[in-house]
N, C-alpha and C. Protein backbone atom coordinates (compact mmCIF):
# COMPACT_ATOMS: atom_id res chain seq x y z
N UNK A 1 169.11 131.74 77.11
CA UNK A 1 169.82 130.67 77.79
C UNK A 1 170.33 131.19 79.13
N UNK A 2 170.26 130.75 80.01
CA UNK A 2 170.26 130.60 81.78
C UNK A 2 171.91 130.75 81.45
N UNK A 3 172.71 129.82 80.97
CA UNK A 3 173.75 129.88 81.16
C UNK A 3 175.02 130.20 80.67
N UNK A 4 174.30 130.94 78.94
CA UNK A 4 175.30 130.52 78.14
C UNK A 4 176.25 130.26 77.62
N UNK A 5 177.37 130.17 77.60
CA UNK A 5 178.76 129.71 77.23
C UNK A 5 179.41 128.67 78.26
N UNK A 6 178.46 128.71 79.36
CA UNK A 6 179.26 128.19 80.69
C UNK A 6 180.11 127.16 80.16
N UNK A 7 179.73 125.88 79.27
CA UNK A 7 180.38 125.11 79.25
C UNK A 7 182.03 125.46 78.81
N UNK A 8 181.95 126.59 78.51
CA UNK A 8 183.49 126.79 77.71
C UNK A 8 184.46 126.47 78.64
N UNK A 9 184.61 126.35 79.62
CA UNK A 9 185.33 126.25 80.80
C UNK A 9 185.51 124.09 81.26
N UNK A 10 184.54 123.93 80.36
CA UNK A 10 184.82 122.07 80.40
C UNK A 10 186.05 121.80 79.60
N UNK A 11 186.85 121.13 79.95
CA UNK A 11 187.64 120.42 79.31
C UNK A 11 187.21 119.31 78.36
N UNK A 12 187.69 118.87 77.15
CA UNK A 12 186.94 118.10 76.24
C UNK A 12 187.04 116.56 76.92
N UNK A 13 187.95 115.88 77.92
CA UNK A 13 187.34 114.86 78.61
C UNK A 13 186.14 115.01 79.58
N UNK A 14 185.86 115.91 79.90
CA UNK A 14 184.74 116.74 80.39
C UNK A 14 183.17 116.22 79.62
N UNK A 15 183.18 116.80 78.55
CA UNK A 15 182.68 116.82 77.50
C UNK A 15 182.17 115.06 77.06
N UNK A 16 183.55 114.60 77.08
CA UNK A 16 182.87 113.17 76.28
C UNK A 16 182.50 112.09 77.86
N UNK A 17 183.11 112.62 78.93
CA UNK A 17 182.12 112.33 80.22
C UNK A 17 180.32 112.71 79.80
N UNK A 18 180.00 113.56 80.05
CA UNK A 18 178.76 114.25 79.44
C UNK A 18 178.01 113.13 78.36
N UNK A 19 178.89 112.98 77.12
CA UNK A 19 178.06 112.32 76.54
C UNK A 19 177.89 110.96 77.07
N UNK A 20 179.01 110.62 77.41
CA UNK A 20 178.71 109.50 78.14
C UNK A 20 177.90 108.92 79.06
N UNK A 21 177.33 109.63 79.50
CA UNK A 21 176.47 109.47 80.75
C UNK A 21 174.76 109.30 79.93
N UNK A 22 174.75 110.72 78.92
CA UNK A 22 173.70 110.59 78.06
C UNK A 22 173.51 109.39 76.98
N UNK A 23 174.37 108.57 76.95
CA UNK A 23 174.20 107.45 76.12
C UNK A 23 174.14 106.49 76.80
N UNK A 24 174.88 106.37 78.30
CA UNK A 24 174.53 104.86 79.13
C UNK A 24 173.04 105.38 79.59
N UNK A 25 172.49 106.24 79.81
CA UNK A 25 170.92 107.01 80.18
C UNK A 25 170.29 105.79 79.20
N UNK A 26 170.75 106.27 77.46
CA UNK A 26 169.84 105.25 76.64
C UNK A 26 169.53 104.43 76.95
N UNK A 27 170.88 103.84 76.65
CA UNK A 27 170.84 102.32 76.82
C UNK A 27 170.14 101.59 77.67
N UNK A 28 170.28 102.03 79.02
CA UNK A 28 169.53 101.75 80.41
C UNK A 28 167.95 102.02 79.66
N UNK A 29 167.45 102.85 79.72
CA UNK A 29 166.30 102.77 78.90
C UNK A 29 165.53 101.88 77.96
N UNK A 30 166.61 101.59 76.91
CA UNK A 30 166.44 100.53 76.02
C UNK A 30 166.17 99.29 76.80
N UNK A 31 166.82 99.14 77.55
CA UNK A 31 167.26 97.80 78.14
C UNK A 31 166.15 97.58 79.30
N UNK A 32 165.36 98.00 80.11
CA UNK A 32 164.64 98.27 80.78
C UNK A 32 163.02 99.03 80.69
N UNK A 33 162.43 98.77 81.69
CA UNK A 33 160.94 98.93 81.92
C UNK A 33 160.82 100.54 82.44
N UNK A 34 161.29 100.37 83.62
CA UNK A 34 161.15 101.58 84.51
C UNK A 34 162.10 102.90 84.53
N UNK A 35 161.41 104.11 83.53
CA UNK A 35 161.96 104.93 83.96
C UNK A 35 161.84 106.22 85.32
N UNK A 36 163.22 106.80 85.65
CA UNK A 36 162.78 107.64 86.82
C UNK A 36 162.71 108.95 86.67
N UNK A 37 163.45 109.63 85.75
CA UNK A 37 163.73 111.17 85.55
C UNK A 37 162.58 111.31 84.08
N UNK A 38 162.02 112.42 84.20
CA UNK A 38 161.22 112.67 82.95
C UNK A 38 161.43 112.69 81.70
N UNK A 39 162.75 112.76 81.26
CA UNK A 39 163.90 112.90 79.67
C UNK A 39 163.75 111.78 78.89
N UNK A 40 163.44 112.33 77.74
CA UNK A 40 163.28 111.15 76.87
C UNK A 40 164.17 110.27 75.98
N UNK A 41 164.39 109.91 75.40
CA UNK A 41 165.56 108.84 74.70
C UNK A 41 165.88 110.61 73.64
N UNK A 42 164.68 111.17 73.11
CA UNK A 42 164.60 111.82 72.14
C UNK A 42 165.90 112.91 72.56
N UNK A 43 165.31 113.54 73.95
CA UNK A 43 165.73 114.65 74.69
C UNK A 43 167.38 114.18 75.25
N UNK A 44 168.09 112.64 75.42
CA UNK A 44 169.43 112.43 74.92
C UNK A 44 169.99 112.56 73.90
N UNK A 45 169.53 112.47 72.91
CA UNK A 45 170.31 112.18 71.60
C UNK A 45 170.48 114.00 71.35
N UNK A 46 169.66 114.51 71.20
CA UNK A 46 169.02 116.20 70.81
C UNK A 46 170.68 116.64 72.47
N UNK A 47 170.85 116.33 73.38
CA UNK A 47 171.79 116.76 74.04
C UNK A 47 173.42 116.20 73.40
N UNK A 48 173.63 114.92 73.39
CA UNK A 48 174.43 114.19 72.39
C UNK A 48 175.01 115.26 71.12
N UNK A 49 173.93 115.70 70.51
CA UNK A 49 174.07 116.30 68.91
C UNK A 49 175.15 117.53 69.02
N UNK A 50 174.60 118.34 71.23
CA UNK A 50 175.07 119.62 71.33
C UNK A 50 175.83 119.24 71.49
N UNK A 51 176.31 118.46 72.80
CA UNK A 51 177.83 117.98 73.60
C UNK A 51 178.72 117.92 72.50
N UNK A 52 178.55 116.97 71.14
CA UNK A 52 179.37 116.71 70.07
C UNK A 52 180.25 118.22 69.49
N UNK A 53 178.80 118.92 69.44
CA UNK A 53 179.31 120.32 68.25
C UNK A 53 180.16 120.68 69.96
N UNK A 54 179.88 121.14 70.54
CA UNK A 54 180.78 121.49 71.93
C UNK A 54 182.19 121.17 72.15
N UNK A 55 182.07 119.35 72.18
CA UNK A 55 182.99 119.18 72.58
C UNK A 55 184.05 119.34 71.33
N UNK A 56 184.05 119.73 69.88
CA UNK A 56 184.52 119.83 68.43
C UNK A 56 185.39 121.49 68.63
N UNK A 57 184.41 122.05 69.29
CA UNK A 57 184.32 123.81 69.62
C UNK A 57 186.11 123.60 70.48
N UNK A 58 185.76 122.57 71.57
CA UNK A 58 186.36 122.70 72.77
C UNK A 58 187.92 122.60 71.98
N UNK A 59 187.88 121.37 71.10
CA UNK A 59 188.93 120.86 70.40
C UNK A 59 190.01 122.41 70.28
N UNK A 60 188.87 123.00 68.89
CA UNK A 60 189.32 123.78 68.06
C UNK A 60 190.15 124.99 69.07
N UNK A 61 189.21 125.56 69.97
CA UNK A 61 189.60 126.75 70.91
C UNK A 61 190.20 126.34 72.12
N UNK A 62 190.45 125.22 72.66
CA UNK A 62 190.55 125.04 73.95
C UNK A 62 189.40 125.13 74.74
N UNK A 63 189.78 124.89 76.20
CA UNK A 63 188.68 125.44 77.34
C UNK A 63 189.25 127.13 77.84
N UNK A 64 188.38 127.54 78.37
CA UNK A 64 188.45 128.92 79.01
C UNK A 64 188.67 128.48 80.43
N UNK A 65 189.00 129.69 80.90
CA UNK A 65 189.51 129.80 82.17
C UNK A 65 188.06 130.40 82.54
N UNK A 66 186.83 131.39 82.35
CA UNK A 66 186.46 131.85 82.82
C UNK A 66 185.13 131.53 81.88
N UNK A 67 183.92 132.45 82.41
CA UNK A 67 182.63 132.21 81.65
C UNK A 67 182.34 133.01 80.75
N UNK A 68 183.40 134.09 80.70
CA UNK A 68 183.42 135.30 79.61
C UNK A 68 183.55 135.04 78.29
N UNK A 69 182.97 135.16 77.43
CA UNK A 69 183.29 134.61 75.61
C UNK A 69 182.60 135.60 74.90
N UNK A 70 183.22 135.52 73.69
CA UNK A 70 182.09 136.06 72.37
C UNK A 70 181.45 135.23 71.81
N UNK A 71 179.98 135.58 72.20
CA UNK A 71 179.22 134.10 71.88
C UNK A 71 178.87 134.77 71.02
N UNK A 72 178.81 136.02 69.97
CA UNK A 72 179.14 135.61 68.42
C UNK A 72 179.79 134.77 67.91
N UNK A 73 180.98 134.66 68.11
CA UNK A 73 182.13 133.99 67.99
C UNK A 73 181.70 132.27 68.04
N UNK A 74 181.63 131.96 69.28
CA UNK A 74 180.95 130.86 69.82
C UNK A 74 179.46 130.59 68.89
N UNK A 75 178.22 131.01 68.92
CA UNK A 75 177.71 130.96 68.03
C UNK A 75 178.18 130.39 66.33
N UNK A 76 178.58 131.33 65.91
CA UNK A 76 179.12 131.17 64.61
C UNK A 76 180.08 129.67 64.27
N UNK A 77 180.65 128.93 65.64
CA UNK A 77 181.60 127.68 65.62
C UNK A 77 180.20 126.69 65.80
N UNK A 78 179.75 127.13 66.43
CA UNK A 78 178.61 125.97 66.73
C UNK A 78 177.73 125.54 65.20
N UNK A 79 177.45 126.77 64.70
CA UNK A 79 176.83 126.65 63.01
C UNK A 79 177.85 125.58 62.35
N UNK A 80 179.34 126.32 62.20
CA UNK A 80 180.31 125.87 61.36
C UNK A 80 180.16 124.29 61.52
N UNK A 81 180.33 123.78 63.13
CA UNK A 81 180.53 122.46 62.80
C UNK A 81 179.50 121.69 62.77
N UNK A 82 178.31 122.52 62.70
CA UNK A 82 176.97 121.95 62.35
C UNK A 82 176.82 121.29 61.29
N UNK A 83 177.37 122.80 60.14
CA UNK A 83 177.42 122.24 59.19
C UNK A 83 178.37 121.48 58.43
N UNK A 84 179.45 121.73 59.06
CA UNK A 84 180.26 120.35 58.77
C UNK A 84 179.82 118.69 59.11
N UNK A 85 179.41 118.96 60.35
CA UNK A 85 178.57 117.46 60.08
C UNK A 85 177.77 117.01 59.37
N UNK A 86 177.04 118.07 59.13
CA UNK A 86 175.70 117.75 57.91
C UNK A 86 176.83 117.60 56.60
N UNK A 87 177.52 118.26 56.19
CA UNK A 87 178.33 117.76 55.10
C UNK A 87 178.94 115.92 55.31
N UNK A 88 179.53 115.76 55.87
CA UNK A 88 179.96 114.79 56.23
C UNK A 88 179.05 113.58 55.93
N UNK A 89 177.44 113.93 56.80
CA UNK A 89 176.79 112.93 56.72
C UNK A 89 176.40 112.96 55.21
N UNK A 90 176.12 113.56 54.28
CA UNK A 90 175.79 113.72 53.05
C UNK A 90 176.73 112.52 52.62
N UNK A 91 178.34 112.95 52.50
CA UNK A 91 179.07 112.25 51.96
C UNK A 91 178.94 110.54 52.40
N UNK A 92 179.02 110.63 53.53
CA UNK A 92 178.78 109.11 54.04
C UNK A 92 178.04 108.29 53.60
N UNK A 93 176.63 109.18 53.94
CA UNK A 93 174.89 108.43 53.43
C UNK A 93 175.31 108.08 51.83
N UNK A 94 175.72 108.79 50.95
CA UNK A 94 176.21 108.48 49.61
C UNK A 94 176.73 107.00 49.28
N UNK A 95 178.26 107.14 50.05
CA UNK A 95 179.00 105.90 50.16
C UNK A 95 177.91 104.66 50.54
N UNK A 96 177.52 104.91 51.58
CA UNK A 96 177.01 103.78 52.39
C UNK A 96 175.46 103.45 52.06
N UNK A 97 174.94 103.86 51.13
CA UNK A 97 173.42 104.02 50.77
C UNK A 97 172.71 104.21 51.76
N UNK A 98 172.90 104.86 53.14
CA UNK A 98 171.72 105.34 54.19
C UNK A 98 171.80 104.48 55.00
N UNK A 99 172.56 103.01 54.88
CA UNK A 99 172.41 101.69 55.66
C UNK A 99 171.58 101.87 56.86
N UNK A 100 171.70 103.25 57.50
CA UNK A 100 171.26 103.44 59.00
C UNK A 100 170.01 103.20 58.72
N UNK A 101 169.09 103.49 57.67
CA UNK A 101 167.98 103.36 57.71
C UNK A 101 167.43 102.13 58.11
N UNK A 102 168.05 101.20 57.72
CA UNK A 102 167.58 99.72 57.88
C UNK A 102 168.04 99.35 59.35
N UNK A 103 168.83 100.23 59.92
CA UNK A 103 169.64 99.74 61.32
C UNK A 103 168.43 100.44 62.58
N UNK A 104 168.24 99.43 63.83
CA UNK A 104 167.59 99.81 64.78
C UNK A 104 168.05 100.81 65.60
N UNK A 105 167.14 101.41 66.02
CA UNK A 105 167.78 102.50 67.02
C UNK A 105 168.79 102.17 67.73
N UNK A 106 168.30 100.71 68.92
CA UNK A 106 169.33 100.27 69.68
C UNK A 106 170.69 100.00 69.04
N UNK A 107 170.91 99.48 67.95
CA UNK A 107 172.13 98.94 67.29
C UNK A 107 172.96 100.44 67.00
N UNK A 108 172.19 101.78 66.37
CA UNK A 108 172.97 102.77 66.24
C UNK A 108 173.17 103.46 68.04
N UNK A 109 172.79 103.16 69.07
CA UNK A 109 172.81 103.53 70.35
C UNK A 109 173.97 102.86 70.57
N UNK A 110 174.45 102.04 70.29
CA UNK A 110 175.54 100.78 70.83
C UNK A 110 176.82 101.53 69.96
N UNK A 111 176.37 101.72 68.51
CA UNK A 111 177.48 102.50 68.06
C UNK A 111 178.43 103.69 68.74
N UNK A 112 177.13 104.76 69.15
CA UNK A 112 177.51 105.78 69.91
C UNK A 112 178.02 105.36 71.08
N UNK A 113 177.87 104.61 71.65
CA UNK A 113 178.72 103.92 73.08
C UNK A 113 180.12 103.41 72.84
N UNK A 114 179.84 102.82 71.70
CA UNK A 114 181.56 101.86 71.06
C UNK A 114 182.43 103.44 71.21
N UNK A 115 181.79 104.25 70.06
CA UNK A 115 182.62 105.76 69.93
C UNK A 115 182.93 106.52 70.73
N UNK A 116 182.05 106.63 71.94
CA UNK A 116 182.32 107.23 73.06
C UNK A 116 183.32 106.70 73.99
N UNK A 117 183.30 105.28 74.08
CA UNK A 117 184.43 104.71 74.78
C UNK A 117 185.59 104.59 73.87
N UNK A 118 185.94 104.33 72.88
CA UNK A 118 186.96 104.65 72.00
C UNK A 118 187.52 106.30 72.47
N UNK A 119 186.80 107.02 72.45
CA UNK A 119 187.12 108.47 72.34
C UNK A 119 187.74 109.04 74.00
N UNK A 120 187.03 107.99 74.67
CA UNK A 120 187.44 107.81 76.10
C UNK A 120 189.03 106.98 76.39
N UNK A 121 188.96 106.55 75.42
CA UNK A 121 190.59 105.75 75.33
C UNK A 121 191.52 106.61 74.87
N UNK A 122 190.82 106.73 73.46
CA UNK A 122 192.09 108.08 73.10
C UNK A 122 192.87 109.62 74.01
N UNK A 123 191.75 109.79 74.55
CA UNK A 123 191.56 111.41 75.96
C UNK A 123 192.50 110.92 76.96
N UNK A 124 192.32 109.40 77.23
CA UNK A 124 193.39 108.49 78.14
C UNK A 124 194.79 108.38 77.59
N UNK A 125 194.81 108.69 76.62
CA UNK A 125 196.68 108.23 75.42
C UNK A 125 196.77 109.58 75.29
N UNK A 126 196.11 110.50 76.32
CA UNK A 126 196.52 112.00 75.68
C UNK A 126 196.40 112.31 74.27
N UNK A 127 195.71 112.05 73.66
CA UNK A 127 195.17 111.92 72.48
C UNK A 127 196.04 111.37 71.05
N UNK A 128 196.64 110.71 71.64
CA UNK A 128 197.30 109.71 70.46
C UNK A 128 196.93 108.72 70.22
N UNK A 129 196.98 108.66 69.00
CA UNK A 129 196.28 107.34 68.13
C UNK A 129 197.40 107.16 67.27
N UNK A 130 197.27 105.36 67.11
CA UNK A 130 198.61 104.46 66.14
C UNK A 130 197.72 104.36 64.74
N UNK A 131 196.46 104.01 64.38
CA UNK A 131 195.98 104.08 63.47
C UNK A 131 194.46 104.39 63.43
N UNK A 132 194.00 104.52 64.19
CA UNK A 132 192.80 105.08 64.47
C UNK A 132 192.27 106.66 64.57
N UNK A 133 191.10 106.74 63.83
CA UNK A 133 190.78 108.54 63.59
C UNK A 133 191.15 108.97 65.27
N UNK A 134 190.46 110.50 65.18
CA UNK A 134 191.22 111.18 66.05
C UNK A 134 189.89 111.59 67.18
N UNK A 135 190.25 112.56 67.64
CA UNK A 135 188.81 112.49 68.70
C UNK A 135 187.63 113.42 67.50
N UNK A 136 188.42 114.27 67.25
CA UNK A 136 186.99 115.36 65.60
C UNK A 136 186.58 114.03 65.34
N UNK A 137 187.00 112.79 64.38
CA UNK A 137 186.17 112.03 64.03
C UNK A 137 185.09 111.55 64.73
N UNK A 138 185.91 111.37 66.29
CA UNK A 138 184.82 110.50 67.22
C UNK A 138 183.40 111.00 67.30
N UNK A 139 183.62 112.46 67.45
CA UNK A 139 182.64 113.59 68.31
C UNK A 139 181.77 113.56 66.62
N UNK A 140 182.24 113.69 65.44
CA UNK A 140 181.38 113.64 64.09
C UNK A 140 180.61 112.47 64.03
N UNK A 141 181.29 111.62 64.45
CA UNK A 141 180.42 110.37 64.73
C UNK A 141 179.30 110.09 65.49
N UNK A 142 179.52 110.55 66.52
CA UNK A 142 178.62 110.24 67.77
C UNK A 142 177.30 111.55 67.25
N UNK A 143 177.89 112.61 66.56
CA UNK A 143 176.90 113.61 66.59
C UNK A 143 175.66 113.25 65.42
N UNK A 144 176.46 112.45 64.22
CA UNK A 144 175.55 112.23 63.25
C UNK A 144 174.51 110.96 63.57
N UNK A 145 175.30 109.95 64.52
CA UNK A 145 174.72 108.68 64.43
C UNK A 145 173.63 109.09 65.61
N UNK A 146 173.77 110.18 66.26
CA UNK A 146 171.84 111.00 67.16
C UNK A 146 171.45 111.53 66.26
N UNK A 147 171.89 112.08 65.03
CA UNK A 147 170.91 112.65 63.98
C UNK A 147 170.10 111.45 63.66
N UNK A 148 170.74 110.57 63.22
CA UNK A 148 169.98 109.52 62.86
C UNK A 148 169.16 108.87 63.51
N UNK A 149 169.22 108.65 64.48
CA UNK A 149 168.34 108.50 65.49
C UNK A 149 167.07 109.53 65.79
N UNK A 150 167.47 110.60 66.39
CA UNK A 150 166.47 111.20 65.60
C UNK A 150 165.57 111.17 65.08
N UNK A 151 166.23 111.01 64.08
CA UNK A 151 165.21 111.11 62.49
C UNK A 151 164.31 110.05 62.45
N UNK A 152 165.35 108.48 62.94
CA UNK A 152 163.98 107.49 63.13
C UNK A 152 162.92 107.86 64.54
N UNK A 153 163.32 108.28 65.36
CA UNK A 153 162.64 108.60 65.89
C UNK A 153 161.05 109.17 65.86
N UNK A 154 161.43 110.66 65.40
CA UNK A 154 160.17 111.46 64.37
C UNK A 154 159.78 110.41 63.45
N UNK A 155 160.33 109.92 63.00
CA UNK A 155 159.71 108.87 61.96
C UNK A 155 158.47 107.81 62.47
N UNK A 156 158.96 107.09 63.81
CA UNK A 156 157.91 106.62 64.68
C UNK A 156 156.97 107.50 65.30
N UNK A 157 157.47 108.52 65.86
CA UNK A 157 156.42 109.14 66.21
C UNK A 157 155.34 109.51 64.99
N UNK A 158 156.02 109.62 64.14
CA UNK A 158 154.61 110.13 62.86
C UNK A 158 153.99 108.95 62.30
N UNK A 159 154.58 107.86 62.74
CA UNK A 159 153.76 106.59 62.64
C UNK A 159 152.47 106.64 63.53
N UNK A 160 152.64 106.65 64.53
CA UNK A 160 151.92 107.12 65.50
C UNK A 160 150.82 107.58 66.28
N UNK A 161 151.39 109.04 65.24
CA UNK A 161 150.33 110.18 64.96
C UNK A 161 150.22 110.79 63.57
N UNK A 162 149.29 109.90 62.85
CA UNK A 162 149.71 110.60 61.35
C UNK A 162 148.71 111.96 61.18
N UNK A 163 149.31 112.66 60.43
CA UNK A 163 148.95 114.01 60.79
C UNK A 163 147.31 114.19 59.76
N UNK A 164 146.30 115.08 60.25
CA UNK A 164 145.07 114.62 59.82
C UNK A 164 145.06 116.05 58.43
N UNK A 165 144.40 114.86 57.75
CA UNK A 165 144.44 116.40 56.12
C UNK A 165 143.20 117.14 56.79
């Protein structure tokens, strides 16, 4: 990696700027004919998934003042809340029988936008909330609902191209 840790030095409104930009990218996409930059819907969500575990990192440790880190350290947080999301989504998909499956890309794209601007409100209240989760929820949210995406994704693509025996 060209850069690695640099981001440690973003602040977590920083961060959900970032995703933000990568999810109005979608949408614009969705919504439209003509694209201009080469990135794919795929190659947002797959950035989305990082920004999330990042901006979770950012939560936990703060931002840095500098570009210096133990990206063991760093490393090892990035796994953790990996796999905390993958836990999470387990539990959810349970509750909810997978619903996403039946849900369109665009409709879970709109989700991640609702969450991102929610999470953009909360960063605005200095992070207070009257009854609403907290920003960890937001960023778990936004990170699983690009897994899912994702996944339908590869899923079309292997429609696609079904692979030859």
């Amino acid at each position: 990696m060209d850069y690695g840790a640099a981001w440690r030095v973003l602040r977590p409104s920083s961060i959900t700027d970032q995703i933000y930009i990568k999810i109005n990218r979608v949408r614009t996409l969705q919504m439209t004919d003509a694209q201009m930059v080469d990135e794919s819907e795929k190659d947002e969500f797959i950035a989305i998934v990082n920004y999330s575990i990042i901006g979770l990192i950012q939560l936990q440790k703060g931002f840095s003042e500098d570009l210096d880190g133990n990206q063991e350290e760093i490393l090892a947080l990035y796994d953790h809340f990996a796999s905390e999301a993958y836990a999470l989504m387990e539990r959810k998909n349970h509750d909810y029988g997978e619903a996403w499956r039946e849900m369109r890309i665009s409709s879970i794209t709109d989700l991640i936008f609702q969450k991102i601007l929610r999470t953009k409100q909360i960063e605005d209240n200095y992070g207070k909330t009257i009854i609403s989760e907290g920003l960890d929820a937001n960023y778990y949210d936004m990170l699983n609902y690009a897994v899912f995406c994702l996944i339908k994704i590869g899923e079309e693509e292997e429609k696609f191209n079904p692979k030859m025996l």
